[in-house]
Protein backbone atom coordinates (compact mmCIF):
# COMPACT_ATOMS: atom_id res chain seq x y z
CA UNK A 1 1.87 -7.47 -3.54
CA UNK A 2 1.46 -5.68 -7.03
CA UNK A 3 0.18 -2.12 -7.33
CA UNK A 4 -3.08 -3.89 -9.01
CA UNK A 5 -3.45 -5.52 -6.51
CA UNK A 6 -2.96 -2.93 -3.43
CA UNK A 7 -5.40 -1.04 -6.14
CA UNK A 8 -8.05 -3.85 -5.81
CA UNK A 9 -7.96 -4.30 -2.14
CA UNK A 10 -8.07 -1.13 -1.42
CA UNK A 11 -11.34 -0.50 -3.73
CA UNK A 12 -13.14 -3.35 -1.95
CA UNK A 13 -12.39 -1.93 1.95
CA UNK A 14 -12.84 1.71 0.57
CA UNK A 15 -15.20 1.81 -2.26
CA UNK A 16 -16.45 5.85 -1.63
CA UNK A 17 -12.00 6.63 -2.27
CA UNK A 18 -11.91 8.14 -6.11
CA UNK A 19 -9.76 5.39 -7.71
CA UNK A 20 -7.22 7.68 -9.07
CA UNK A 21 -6.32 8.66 -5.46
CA UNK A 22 -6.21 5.56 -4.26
CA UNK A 23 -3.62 4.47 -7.32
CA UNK A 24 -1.70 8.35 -6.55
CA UNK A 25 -1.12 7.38 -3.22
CA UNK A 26 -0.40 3.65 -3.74
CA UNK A 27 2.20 4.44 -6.42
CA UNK A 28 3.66 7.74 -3.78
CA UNK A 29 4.19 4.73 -1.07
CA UNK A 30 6.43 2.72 -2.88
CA UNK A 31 8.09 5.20 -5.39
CA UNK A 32 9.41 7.59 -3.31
CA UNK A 33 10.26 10.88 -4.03
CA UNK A 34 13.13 13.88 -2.25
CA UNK A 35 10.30 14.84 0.01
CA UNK A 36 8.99 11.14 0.83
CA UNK A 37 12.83 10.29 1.38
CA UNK A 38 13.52 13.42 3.93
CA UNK A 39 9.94 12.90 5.76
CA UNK A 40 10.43 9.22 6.19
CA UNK A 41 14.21 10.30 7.57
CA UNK A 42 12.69 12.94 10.16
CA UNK A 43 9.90 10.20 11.26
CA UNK A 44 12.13 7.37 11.49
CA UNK A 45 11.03 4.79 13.94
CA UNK A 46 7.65 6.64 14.59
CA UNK A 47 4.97 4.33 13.76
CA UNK A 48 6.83 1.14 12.50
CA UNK A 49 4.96 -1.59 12.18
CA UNK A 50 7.18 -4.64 11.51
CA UNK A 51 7.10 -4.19 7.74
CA UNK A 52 10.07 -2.24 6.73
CA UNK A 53 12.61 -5.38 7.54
CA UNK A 54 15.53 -6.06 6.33
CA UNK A 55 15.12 -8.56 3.73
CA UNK A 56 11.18 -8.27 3.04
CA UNK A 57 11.47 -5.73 0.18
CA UNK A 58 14.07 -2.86 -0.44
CA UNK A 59 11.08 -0.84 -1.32
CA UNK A 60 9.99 -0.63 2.18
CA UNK A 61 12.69 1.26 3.57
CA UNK A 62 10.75 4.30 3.12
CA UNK A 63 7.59 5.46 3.39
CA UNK A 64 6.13 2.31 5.35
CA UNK A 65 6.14 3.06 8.96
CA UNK A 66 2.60 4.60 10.19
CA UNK A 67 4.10 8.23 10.33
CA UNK A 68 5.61 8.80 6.67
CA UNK A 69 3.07 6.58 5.22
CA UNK A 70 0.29 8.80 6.69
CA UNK A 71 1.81 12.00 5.34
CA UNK A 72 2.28 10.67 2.27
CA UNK A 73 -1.42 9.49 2.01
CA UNK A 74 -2.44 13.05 2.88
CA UNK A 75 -0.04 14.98 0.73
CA UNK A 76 -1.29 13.29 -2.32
CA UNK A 77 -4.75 12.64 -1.48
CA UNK A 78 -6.15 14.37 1.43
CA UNK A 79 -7.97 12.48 4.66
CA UNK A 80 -8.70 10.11 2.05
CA UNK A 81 -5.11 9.82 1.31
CA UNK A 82 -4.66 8.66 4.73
CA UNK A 83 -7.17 6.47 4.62
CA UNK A 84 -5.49 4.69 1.34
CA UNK A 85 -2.04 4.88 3.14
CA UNK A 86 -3.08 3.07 6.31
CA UNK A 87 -4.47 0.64 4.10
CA UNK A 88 -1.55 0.26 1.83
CA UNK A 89 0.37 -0.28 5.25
CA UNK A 90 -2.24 -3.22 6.27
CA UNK A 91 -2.18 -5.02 2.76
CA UNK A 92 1.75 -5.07 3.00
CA UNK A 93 1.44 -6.75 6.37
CA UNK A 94 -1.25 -9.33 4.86
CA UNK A 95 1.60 -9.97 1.67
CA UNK A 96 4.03 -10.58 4.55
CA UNK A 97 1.83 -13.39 6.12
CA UNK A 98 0.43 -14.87 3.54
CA UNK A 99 4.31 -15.06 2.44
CA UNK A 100 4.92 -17.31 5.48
CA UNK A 101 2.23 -19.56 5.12
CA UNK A 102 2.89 -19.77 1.46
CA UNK A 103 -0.40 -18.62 -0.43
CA UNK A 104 0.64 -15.15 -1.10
CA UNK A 105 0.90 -15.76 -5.15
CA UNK A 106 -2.20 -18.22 -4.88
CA UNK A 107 -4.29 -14.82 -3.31
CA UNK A 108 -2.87 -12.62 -5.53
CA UNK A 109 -3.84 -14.70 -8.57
CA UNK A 110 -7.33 -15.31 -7.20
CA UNK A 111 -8.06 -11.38 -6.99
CA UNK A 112 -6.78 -10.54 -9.92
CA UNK A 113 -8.85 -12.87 -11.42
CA UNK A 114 -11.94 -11.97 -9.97
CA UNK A 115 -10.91 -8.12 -11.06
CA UNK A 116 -10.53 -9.12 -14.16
CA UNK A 117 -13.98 -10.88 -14.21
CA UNK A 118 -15.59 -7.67 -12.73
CA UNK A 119 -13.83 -5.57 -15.61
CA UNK A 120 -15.27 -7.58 -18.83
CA UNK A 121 -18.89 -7.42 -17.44
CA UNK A 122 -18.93 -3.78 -17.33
């Protein structure tokens, strides 16, 4: 799924998260940087949760197993950080489901809709 839409998610399960941590550590997950790159080298196979397959998204090679994406979270954003990551980790695995069954763009479309609503009557 999009960053929005991580973003959005993310805001509905976690709505006391400052929104500019939750879109640090969003963006940290899936742009990686030297450190990310090393950690998620040193923690390899710790944690993985199915979603760093070969073929789902190149993106995912780093960064997206439960021990690199937890360090991550907390580097850039504290025990709230962690909370973000774990939930970055979850919406991933929903994308990869929804994927299979064929909605995933259909979901996506619907909440960014409804964000979109939500923004205008502010």
């Amino acid at each position: 799924m999009r960053r929005k839409t991580h973003n959005l998610i993310t805001r509905m399960l976690l709505p006391d998260v400052n929104h500019k941590t939750i879109t640090k550590v969003n963006k940290a997950i899936d742009n990686p940087d030297v450190f990310s790159i090393l950690i998620s080298s040193l923690t390899q196979g710790l944690g993985d949760i199915g979603i760093n397959k070969k073929g789902i998204a190149l993106h995912r090679k780093v960064n997206h197993d439960l021990a690199s994406a937890l360090i991550t979270g907390y580097v850039n954003g504290g025990i709230d950080g962690a909370k973000v990551a774990l939930t970055h980790l979850a919406t991933d695995l929903l994308s990869d489901h929804l994927v299979k069954i064929g909605v995933r763009d259909i979901v996506e479309a619907i909440l960014n809709v409804k964000i979109n609503d939500n923004d205008k009557s502010r």
